[in-house]
C-alpha atoms as a PDB file:
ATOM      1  CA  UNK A   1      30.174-136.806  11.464  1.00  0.00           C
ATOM      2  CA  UNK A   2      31.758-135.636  14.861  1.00  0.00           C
ATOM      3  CA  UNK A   3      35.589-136.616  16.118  1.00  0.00           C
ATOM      4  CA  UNK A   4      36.462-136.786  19.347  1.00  0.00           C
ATOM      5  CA  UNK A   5      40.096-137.516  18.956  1.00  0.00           C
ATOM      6  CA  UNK A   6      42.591-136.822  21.359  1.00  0.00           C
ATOM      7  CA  UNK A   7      41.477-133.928  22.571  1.00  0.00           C
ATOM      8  CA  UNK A   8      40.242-132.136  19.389  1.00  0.00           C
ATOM      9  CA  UNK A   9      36.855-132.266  17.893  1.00  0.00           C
ATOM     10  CA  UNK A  10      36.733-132.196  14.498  1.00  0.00           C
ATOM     11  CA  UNK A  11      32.967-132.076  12.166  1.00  0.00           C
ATOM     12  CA  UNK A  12      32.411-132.617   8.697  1.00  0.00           C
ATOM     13  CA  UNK A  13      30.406-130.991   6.683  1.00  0.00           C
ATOM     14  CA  UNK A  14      27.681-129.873   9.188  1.00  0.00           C
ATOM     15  CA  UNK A  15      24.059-129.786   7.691  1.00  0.00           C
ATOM     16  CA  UNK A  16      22.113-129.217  10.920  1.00  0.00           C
ATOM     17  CA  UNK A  17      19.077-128.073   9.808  1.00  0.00           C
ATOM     18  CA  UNK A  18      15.912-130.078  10.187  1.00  0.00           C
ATOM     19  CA  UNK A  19      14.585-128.719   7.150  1.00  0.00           C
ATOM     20  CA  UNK A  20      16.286-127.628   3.688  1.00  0.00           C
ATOM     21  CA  UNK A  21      14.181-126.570   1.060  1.00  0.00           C
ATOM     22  CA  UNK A  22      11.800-129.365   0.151  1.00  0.00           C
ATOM     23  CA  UNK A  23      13.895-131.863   2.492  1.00  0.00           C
ATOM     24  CA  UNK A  24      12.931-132.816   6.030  1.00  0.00           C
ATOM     25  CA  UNK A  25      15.057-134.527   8.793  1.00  0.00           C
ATOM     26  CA  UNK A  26      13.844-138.101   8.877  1.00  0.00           C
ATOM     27  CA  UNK A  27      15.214-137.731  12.523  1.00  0.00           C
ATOM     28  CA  UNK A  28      15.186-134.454  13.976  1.00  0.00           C
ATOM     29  CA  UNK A  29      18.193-133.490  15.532  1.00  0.00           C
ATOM     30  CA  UNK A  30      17.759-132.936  19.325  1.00  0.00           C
ATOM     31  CA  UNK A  31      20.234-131.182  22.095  1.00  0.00           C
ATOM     32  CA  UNK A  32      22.971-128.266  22.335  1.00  0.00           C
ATOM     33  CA  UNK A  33      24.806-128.131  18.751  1.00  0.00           C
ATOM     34  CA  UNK A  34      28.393-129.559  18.978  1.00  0.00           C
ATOM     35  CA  UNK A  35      31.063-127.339  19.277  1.00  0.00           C
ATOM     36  CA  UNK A  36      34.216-128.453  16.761  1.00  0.00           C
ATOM     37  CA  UNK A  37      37.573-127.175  17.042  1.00  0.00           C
ATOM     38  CA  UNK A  38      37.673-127.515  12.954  1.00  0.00           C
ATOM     39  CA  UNK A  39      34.671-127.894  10.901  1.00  0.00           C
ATOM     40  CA  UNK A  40      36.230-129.952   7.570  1.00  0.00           C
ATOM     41  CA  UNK A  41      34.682-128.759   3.834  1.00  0.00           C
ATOM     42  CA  UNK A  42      34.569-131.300   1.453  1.00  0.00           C
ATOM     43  CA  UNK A  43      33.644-129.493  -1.384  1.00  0.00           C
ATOM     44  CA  UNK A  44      30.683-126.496  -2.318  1.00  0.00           C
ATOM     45  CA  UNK A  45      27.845-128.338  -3.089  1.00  0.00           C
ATOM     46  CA  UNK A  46      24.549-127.189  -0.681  1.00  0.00           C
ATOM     47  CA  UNK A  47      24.412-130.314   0.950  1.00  0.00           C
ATOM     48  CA  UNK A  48      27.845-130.176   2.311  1.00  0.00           C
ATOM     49  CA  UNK A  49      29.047-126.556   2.855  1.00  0.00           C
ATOM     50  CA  UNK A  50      25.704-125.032   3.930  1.00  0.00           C
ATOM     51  CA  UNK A  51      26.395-121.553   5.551  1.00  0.00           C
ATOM     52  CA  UNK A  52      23.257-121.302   8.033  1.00  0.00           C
ATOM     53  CA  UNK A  53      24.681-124.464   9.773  1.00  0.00           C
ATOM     54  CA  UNK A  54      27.868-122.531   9.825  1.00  0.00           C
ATOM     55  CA  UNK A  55      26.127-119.682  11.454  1.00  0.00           C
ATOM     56  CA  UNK A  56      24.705-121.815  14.030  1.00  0.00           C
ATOM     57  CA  UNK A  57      28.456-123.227  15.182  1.00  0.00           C
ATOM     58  CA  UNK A  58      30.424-120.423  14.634  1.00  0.00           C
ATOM     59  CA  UNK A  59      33.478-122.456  14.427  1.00  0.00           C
ATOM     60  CA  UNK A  60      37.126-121.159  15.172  1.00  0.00           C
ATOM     61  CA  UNK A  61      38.444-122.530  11.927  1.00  0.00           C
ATOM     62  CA  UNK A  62      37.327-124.119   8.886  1.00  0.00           C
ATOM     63  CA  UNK A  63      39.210-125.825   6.661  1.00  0.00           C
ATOM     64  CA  UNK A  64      37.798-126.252   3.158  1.00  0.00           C
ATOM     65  CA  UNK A  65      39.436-126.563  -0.477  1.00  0.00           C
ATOM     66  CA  UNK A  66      40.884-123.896  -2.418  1.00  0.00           C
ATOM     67  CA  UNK A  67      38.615-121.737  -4.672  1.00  0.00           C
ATOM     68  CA  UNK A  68      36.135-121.528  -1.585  1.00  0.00           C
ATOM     69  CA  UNK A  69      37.357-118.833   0.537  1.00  0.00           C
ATOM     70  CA  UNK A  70      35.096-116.260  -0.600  1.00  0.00           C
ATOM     71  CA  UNK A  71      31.961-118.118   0.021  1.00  0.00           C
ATOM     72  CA  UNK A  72      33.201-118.679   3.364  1.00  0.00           C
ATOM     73  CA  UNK A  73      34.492-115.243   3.673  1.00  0.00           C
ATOM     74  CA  UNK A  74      32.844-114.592   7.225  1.00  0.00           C
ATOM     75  CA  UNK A  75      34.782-117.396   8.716  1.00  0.00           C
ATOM     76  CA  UNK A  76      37.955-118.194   9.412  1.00  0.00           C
ATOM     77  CA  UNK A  77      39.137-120.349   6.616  1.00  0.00           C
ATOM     78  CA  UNK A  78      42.181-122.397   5.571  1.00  0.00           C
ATOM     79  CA  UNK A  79      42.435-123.285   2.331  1.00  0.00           C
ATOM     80  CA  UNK A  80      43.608-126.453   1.195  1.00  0.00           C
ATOM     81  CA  UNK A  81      44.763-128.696  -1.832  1.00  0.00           C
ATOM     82  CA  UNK A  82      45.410-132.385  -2.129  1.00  0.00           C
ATOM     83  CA  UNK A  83      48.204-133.447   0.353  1.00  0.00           C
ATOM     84  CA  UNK A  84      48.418-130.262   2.335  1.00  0.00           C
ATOM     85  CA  UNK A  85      48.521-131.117   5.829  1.00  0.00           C
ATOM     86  CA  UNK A  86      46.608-129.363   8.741  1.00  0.00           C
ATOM     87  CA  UNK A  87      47.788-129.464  12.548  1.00  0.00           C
ATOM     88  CA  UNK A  88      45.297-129.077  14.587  1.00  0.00           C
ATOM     89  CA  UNK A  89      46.287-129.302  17.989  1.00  0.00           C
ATOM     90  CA  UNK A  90      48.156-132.911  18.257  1.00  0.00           C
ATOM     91  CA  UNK A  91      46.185-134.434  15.184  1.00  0.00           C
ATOM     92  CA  UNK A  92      47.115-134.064  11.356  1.00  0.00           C
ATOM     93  CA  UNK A  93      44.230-133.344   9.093  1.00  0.00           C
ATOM     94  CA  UNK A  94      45.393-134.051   5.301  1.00  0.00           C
ATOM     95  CA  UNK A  95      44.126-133.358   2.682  1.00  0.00           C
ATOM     96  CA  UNK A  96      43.241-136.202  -0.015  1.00  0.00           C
ATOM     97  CA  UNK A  97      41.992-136.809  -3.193  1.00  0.00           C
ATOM     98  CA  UNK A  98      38.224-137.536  -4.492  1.00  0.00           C
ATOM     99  CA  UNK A  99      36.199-137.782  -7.566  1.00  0.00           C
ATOM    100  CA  UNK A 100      33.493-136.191  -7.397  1.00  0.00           C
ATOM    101  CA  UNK A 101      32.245-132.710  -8.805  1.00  0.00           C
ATOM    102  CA  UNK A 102      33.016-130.090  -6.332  1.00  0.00           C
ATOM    103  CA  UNK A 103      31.433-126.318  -7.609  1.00  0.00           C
ATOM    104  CA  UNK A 104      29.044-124.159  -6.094  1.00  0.00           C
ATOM    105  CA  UNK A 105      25.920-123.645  -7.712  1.00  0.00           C
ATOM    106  CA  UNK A 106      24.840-121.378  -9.329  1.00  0.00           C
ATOM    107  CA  UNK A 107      28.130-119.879  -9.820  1.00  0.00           C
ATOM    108  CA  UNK A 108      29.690-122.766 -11.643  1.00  0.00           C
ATOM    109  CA  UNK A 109      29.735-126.342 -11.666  1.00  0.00           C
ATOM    110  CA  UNK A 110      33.503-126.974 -11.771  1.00  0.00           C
ATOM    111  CA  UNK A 111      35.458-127.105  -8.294  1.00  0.00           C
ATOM    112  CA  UNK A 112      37.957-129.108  -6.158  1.00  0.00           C
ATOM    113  CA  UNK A 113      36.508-131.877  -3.964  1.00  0.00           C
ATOM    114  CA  UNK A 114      38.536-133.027  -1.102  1.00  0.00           C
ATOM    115  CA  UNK A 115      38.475-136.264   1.655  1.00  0.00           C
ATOM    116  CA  UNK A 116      40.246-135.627   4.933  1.00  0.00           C
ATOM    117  CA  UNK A 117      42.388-138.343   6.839  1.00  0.00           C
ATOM    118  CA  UNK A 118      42.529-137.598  10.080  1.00  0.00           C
ATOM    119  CA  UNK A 119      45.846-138.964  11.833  1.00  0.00           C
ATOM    120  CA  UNK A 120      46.394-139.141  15.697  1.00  0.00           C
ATOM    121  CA  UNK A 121      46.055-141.832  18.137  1.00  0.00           C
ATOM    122  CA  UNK A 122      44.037-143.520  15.568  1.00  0.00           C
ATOM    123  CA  UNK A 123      43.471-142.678  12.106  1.00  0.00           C
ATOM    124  CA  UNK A 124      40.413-142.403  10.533  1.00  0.00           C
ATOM    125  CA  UNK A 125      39.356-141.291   6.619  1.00  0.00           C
ATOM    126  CA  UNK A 126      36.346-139.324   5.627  1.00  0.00           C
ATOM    127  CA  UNK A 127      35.928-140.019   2.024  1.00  0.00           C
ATOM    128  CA  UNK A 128      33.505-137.193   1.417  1.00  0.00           C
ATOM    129  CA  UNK A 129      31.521-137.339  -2.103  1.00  0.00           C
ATOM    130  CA  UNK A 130      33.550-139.591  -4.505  1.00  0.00           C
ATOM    131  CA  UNK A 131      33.113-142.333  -7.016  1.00  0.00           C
ATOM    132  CA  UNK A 132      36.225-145.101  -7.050  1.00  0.00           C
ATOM    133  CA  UNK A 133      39.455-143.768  -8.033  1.00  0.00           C
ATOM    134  CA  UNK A 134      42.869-145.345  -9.187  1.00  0.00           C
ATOM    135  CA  UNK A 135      44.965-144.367  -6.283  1.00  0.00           C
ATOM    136  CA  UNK A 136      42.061-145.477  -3.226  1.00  0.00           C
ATOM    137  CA  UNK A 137      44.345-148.501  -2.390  1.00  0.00           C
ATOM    138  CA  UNK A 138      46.331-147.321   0.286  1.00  0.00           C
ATOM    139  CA  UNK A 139      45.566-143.906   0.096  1.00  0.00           C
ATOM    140  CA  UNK A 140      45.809-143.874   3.986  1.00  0.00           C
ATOM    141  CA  UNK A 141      48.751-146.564   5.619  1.00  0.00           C
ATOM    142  CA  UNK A 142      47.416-148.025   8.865  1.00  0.00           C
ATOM    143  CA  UNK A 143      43.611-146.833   8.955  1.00  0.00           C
ATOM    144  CA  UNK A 144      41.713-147.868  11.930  1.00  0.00           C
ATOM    145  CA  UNK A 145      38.295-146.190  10.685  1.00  0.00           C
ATOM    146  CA  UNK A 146      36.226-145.304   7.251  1.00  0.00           C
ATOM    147  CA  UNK A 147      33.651-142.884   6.731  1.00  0.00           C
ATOM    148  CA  UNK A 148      32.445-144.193   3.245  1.00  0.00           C
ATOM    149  CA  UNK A 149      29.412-142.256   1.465  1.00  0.00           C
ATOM    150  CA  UNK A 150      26.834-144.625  -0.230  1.00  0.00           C
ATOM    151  CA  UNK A 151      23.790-142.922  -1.186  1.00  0.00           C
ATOM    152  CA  UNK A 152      21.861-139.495  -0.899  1.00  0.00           C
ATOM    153  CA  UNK A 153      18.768-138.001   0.262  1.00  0.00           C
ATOM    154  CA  UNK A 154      16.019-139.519  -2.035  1.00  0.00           C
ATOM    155  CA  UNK A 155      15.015-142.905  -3.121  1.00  0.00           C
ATOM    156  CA  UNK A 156      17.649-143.067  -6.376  1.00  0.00           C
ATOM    157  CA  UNK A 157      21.006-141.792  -5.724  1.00  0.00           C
ATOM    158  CA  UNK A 158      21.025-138.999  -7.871  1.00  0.00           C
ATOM    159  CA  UNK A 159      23.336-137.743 -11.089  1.00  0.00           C
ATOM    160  CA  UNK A 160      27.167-137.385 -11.130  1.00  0.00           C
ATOM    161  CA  UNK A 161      29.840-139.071  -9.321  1.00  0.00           C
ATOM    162  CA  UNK A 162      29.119-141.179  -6.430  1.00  0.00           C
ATOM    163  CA  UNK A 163      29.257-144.667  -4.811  1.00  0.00           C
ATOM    164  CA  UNK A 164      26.598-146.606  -4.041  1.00  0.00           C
ATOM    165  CA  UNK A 165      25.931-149.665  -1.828  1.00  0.00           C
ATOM    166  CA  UNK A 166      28.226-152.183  -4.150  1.00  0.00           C
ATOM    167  CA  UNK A 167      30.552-149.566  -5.227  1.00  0.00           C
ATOM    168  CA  UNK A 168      31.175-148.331  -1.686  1.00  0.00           C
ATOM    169  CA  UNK A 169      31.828-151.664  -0.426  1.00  0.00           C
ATOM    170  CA  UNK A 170      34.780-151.956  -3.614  1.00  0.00           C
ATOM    171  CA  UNK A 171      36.043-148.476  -1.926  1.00  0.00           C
ATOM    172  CA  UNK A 172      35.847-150.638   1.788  1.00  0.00           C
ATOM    173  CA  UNK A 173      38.108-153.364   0.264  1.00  0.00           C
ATOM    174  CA  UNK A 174      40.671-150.407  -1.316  1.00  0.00           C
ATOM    175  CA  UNK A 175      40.998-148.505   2.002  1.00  0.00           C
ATOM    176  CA  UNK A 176      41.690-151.979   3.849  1.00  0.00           C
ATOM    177  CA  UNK A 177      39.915-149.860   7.072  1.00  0.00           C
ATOM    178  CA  UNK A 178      39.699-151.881  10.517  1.00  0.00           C
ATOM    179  CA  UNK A 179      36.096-150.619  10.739  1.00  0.00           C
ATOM    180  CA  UNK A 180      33.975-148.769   7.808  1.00  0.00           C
ATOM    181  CA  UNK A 181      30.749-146.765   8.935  1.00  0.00           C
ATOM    182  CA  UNK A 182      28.512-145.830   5.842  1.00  0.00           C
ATOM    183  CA  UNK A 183      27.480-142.634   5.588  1.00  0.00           C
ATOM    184  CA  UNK A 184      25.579-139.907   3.319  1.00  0.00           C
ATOM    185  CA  UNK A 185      22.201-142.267   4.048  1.00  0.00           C
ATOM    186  CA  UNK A 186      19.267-141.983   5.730  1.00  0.00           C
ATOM    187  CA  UNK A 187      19.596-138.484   7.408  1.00  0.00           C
ATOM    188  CA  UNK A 188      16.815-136.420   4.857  1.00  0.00           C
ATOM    189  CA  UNK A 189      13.869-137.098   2.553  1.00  0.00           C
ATOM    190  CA  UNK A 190      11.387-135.121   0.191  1.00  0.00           C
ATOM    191  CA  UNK A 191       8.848-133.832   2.368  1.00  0.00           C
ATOM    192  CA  UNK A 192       6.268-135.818   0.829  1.00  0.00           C
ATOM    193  CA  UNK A 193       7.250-139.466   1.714  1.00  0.00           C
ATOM    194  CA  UNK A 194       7.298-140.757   5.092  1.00  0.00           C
ATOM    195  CA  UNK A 195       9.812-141.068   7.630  1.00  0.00           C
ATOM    196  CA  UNK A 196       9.516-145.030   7.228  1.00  0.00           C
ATOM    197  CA  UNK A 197      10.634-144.975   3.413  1.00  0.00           C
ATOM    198  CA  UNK A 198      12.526-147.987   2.447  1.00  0.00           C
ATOM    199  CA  UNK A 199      15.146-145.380   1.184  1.00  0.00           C
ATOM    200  CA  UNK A 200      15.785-144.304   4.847  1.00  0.00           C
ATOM    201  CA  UNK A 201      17.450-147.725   5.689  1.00  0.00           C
ATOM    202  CA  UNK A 202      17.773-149.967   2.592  1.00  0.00           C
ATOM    203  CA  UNK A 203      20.922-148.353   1.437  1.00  0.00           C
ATOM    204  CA  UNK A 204      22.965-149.428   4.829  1.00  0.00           C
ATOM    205  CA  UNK A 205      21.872-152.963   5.138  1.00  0.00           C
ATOM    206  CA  UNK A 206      22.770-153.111   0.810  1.00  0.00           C
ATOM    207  CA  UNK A 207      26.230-151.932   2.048  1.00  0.00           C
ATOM    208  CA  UNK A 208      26.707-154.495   4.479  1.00  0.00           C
ATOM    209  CA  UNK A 209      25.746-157.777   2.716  1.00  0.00           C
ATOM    210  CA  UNK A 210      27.800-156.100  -0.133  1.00  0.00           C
ATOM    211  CA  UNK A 211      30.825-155.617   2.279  1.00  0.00           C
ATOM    212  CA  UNK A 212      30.421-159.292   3.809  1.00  0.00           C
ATOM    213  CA  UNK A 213      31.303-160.479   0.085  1.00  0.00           C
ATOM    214  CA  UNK A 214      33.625-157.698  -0.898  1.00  0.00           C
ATOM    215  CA  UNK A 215      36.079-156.838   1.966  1.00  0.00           C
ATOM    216  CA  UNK A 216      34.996-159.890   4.399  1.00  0.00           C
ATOM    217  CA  UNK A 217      37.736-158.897   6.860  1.00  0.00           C
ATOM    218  CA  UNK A 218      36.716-155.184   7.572  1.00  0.00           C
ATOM    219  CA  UNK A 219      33.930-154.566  10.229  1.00  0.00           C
ATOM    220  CA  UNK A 220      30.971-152.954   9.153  1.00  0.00           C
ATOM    221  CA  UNK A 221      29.033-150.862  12.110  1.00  0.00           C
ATOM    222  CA  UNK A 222      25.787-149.010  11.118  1.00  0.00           C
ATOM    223  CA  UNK A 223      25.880-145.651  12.784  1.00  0.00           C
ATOM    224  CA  UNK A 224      21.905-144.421  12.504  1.00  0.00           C
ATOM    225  CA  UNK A 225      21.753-140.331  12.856  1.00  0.00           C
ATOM    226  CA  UNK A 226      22.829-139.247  16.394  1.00  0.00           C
ATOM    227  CA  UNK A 227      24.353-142.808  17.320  1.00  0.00           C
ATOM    228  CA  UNK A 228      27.974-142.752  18.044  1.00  0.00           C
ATOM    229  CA  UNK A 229      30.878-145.032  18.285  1.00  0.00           C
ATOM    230  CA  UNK A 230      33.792-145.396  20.821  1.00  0.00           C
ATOM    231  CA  UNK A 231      36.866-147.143  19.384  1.00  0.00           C
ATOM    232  CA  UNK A 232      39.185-148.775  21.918  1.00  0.00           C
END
């Protein structure tokens, strides 16, 4: 996901690539690459700090969490833990907690994960990887948008910790967001099922009717790849 917020452009975890290994782009990605201020690091894992995107953008900073400097040794990195605030021009990035398994294979399967609220004119959470957590209610006073993961690449969601559809939408009533885009859906798939898998879409429209029950009062908006969203 890309920020345009008050000036600054901030991008999370970039995986740009239209093909990874035995994944393809169910939607190719088409036009100049963006060019962040920050790129934000959620944690190690290949489908979220990937260095040849990295390459590509060439970012002036990156902020990631501690105990991945040296795989990001080439770039200019700022190392963070939980609560640490960044300034980055007139907009706060902090640093915030999430439950999720955060190494970098194969080096070791133990490492910090991290979300990011991003605080300016409006404020806005990126949840990153993370199943539910005690202290999700109210991590983030005020929040005008969510970025709330709720599946993966493939047609099951895969093994450790992470929310899906129902889950998600628990997460959605927690955060008590304005709006809550789902995301970490619908982007990649095996190379050996169709662009038109059911996984590509069915996770999304789960979220929402789960939402509508769960957190009634929170807008739900559907952002397919390369859509974007203007808040007023």
């Amino acid at each position: 996901m890309l920020f345009d917020l008050d000036g600054v452009r901030l991008l999370t975890d970039p995986l740009l690539r239209n093909r990874v290994a035995h994944l393809r782009r169910a939607v190719p990605l088409e036009g100049p690459q963006p060019e962040p201020d920050v790129v934000l690091i959620s944690h190690g894992h290949h489908d979220h700090l990937d260095l040849p995107s990295l390459r590509m953008l060439r970012p002036a900073r990156v902020v990631a969490p501690v105990g991945l400097a040296g795989a990001l040794a080439e770039f200019e990195v700022e190392t963070v833990e939980e609560g640490d605030d960044v300034q980055v021009g007139p907009v706060i990035v902090r640093a915030t907690h999430a439950e999720h398994e955060g190494g970098r294979p194969p080096f070791g399967s133990e490492g910090t994960t991290l979300g990011y609220a991003i605080l300016g004119s409006k404020r806005a959470f990126f949840a990153a990887d993370t199943e539910l957590f005690d202290g999700m209610q109210g991590l983030v006073e005020d929040l005008d948008v969510a970025l709330v993961p709720i599946w993966g690449w493939g047609p099951s969601l895969g093994r450790g910790k992470h929310l899906n559809p129902e889950t998600a939408a628990e997460a959605v009533r927690r955060l008590a967001p304005r709006i809550a885009i789902p995301i970490h859906w619908g982007t990649y798939r095996p190379f050996h099922r169709g662009a038109g898998a059911r996984f590509l879409t069915a996770p999304a429209e789960a979220f929402a009717r789960a939402a509508a029950v769960t957190a009634p009062g929170v807008e739900i908006r559907i952002l397919r790849p390369g859509e974007e969203l203007a808040l007023d």
